[in-house]
Protein backbone atom coordinates (compact mmCIF):
# COMPACT_ATOMS: atom_id res chain seq x y z
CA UNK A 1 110.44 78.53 115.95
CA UNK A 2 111.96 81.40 117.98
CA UNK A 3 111.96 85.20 117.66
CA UNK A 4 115.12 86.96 115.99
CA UNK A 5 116.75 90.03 117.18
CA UNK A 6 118.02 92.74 114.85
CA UNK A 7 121.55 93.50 114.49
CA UNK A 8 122.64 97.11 115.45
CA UNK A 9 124.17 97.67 112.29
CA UNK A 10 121.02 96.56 110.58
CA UNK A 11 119.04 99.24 111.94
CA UNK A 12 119.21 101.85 109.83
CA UNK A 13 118.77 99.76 106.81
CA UNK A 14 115.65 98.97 108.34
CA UNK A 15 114.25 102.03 109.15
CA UNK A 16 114.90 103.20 105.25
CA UNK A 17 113.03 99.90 103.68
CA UNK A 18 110.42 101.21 106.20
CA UNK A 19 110.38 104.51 104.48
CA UNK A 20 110.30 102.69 101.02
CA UNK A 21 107.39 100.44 102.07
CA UNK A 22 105.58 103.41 102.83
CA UNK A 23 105.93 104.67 99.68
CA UNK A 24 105.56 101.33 97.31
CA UNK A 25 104.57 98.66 98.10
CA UNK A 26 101.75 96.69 98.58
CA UNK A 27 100.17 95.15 101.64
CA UNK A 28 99.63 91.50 100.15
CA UNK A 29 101.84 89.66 103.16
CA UNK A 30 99.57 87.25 105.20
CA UNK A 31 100.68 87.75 109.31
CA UNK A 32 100.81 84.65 110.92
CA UNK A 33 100.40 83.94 114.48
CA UNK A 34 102.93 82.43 116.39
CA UNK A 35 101.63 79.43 118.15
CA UNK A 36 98.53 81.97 117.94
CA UNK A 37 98.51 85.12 119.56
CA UNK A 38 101.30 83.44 121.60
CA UNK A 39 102.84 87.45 122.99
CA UNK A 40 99.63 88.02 124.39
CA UNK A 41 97.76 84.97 125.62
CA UNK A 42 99.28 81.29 126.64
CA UNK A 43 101.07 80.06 123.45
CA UNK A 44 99.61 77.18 121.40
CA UNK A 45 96.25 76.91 123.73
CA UNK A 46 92.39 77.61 121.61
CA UNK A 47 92.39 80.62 123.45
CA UNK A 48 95.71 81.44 121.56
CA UNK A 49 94.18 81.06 118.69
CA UNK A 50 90.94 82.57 119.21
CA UNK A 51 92.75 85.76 119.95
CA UNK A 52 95.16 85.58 117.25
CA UNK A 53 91.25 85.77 115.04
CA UNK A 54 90.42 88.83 116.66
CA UNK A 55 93.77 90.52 116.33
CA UNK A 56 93.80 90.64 112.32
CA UNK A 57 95.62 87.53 111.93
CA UNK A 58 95.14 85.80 108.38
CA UNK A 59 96.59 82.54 109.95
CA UNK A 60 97.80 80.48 112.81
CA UNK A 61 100.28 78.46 113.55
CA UNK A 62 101.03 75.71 115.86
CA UNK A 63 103.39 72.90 116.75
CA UNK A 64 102.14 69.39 117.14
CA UNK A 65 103.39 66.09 119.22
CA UNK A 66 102.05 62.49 119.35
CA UNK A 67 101.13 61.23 122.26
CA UNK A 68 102.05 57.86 123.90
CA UNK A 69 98.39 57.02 122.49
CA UNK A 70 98.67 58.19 119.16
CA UNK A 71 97.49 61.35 119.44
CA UNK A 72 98.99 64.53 117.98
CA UNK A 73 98.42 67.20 120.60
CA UNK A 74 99.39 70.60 120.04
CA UNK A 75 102.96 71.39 122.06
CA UNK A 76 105.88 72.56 121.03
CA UNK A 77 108.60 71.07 123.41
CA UNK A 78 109.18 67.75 124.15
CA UNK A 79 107.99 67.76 127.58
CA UNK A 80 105.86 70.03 129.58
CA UNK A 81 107.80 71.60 132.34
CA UNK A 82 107.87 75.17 130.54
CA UNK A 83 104.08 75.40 130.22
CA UNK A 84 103.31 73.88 133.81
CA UNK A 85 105.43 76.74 135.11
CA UNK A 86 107.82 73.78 135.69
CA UNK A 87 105.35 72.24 138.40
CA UNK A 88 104.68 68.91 136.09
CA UNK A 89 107.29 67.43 133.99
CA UNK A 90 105.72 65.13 131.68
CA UNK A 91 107.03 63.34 128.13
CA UNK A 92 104.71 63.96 125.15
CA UNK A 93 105.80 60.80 123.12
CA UNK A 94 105.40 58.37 127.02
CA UNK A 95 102.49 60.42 128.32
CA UNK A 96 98.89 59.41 127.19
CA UNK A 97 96.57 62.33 126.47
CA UNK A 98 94.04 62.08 129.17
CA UNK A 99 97.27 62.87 131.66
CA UNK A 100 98.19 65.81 129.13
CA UNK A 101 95.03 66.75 129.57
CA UNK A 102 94.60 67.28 133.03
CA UNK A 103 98.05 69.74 133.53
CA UNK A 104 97.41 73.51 133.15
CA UNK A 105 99.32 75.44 130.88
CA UNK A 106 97.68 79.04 131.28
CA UNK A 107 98.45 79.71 135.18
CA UNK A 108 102.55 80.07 133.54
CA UNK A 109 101.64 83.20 132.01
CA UNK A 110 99.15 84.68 134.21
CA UNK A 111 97.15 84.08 136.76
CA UNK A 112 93.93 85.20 134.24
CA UNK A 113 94.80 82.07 131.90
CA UNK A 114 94.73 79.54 134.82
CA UNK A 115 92.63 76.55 133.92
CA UNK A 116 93.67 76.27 130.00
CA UNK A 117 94.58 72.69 128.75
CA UNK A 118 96.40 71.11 125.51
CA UNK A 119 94.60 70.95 122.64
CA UNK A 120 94.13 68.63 120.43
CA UNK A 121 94.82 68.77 116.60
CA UNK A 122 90.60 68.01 116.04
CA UNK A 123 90.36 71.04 118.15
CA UNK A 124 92.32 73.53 116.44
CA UNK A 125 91.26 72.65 113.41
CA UNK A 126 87.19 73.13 114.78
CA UNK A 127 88.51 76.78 115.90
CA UNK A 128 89.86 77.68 112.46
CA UNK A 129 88.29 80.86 110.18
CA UNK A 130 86.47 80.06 106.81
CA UNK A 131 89.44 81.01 104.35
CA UNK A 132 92.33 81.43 107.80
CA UNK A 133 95.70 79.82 106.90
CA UNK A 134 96.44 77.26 109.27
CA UNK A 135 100.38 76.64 109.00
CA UNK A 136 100.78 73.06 111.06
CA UNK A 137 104.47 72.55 112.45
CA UNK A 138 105.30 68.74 112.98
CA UNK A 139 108.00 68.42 115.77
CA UNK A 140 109.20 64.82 114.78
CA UNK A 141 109.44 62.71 111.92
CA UNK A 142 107.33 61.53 109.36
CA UNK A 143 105.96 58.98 111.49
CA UNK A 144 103.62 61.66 112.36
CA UNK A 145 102.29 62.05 109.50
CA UNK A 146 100.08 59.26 109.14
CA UNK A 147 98.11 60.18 112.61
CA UNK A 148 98.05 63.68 111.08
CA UNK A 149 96.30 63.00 107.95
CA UNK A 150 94.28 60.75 109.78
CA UNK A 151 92.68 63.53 111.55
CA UNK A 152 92.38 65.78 108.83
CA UNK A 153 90.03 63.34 106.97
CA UNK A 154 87.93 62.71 109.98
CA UNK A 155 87.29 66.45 110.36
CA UNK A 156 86.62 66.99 107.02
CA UNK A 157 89.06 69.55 107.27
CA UNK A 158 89.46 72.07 104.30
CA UNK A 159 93.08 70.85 102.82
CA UNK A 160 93.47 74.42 100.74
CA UNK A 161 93.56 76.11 104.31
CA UNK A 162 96.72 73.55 105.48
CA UNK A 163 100.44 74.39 105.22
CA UNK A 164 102.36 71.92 106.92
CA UNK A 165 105.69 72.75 107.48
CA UNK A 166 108.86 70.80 109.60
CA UNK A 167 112.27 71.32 110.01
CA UNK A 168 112.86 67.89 108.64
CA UNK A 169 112.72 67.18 105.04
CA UNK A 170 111.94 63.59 104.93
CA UNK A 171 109.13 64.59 107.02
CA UNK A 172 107.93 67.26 104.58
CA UNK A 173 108.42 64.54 101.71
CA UNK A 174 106.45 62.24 103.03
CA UNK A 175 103.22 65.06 103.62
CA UNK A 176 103.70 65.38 99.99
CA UNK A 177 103.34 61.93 99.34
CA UNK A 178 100.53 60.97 102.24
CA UNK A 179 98.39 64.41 101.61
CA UNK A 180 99.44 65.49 98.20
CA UNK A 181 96.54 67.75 98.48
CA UNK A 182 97.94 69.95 101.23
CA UNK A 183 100.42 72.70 100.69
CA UNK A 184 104.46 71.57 102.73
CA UNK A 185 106.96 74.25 103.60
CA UNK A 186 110.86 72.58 104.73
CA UNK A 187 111.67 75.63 107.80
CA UNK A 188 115.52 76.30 107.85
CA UNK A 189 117.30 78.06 110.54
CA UNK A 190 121.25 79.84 110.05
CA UNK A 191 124.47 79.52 111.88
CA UNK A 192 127.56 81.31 111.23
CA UNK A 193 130.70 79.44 110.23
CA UNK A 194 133.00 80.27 113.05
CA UNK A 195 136.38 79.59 110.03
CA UNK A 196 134.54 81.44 106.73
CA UNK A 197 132.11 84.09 108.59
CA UNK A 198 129.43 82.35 105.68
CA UNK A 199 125.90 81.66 107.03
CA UNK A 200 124.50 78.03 106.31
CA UNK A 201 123.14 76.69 104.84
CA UNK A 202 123.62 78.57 101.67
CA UNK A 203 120.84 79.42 99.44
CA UNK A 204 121.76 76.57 96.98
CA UNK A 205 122.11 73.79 100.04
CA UNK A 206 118.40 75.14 100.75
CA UNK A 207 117.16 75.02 97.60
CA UNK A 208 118.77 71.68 96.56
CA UNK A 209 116.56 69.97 99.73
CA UNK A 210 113.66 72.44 98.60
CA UNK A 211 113.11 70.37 95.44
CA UNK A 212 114.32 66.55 96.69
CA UNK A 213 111.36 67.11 99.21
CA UNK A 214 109.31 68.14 96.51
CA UNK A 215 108.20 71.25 99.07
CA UNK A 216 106.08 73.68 97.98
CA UNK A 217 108.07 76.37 100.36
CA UNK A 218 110.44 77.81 102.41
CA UNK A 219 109.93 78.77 105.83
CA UNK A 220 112.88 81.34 106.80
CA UNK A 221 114.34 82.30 110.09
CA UNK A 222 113.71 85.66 109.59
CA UNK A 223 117.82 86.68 109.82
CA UNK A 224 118.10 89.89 107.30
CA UNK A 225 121.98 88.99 106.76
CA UNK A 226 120.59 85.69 105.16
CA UNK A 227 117.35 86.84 103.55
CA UNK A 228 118.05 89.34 101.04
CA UNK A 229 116.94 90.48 98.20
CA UNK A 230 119.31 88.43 96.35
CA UNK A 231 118.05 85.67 98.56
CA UNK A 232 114.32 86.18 97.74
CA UNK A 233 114.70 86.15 94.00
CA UNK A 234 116.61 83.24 94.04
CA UNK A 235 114.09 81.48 96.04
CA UNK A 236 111.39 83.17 93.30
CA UNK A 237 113.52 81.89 90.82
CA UNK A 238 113.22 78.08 91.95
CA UNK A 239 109.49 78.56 91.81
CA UNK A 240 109.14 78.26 95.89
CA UNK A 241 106.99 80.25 98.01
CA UNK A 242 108.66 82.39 101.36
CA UNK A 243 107.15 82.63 104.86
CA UNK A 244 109.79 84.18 107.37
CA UNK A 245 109.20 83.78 111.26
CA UNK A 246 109.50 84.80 113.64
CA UNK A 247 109.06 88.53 113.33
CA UNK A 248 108.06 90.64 116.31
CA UNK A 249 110.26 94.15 115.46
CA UNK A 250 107.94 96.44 113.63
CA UNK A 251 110.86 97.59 111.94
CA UNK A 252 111.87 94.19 110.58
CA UNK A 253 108.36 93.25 109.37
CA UNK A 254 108.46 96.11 107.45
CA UNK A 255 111.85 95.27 105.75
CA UNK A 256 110.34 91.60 104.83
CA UNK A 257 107.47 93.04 103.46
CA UNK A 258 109.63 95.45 101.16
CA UNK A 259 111.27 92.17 100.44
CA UNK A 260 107.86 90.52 98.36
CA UNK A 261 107.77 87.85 100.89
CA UNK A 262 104.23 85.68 101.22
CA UNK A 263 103.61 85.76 104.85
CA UNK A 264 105.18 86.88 108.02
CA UNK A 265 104.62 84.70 110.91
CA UNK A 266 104.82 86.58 114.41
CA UNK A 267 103.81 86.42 118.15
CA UNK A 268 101.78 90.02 118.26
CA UNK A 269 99.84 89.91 115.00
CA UNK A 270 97.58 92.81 115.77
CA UNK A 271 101.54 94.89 116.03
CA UNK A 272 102.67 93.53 112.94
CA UNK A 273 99.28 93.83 111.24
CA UNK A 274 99.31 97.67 112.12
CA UNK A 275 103.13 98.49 111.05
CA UNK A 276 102.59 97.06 107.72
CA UNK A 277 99.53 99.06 107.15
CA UNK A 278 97.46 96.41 107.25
């Protein structure tokens, strides 16, 4: 998931929703952190997540990969040239883990995070809060799911504190059938018809693949020409929850939260914690 920038035109509909936040409504919206407290410390590392903790967050979020072992590691591109500082170019899905393992992915975004390392799924879940949200992106198919689950039983994990979520529905319908215990959100992301000027897909495409994967939410690219008010209720309406990411504008959190939504995902969580009042 990737940050969205504010229209110009937007911005002072934002700045009155701010006003009328201020005024009404409640604080109920749980911030979470974007591949933890991914703005201020190496993104998806335990340190990431630890901070994310001690900035307010009331969840986490991170992106997972299987390994050419079978293990689900916690990265969110396909290889790992971006976090190496593009000094080691490895593939997730050929690499084994113990070579994951020895790369550094905190030296990329400062000197202060040198020595960090991918984590693995058992670990995140060993750093996670009693009663934290921990929102678990797959990045594949639902042949991860299996190795997922897997892991979630041998840690004992607490399944009321899992949201998995994927941009792929099949994937999502299969966490519902594998770990009907555990709460799936299908993520959706817009582009503009160049012919029309319509974003897609439209609220009823999204909703029609909300129920044939049998989801339990939506997780929104947090676009305000696509996520409405109109938007929200309709969503309400269908009986799905609303997460929109990824939200790092104070000004834009604020609007989301006038909106009702359930949680706000974000790289700065302690920001977004303090401009909704939190």
């Amino acid at each position: 998931m990737a940050g969205q920038r504010i229209p110009t035109r937007l911005l002072f509909l934002l700045a009155v929703a701010g006003f009328m936040v201020g005024q009404s409504v409640g604080f109920g919206q749980r911030i979470i952190a974007h591949r933890g407290a991914s703005g201020d410390a190496p993104e998806n590392t335990l340190l990431a997540f630890r901070l994310a903790w001690e900035q307010g967050a009331d969840g986490i979020e991170g992106d997972f990969r299987l390994t050419n072992d079978h293990q689900p590691v916690c990265i969110h591109d396909a290889d790992t040239s971006r976090i190496t500082g593009g000094k080691t170019k490895l593939e997730v899905a050929k690499a084994t883990f113990a070579q994951l393992r020895e790369l550094d992915v905190g030296r990329w975004k400062d000197e202060r995070f040198a020595g960090e390392r991918i984590a693995t799924l058992a670990e995140v879940l060993s750093v996670l809060r009693p009663g934290g949200k921990f929102f678990l992106e797959i990045k594949g198919g639902p042949e991860l799911v299996h190795p997922i689950a897997e892991v979630l039983r041998q840690a004992k994990a607490d399944l009321s504190q899992i949201v998995i979520i994927s941009f792929d529905h099949r994937t999502v319908a299969e966490v519902r059938r594998t770990l009907p215990e555990v709460t799936a959100y299908w993520l959706v992301s817009y582009e503009k018809d160049k012919e029309t000027g319509r974003w897609k897909p439209s609220v009823d495409e999204i909703l029609e693949t909300l129920r044939a994967a049998n989801a339990h939410g939506l997780g929104t690219q947090g676009n305000p020409e696509v996520v409405t008010e109109q938007f929200v209720r309709q969503i309400r309406q269908g009986g799905f929850e609303l997460n929109v990411w990824t939200i790092n504008d104070e000004g834009l959190a604020r609007y989301f939260q006038q909106l009702g939504v359930d949680s706000i995902t974000t790289d700065y969580p302690l920001r977004i914690r303090r401009a909704l009042g939190r």
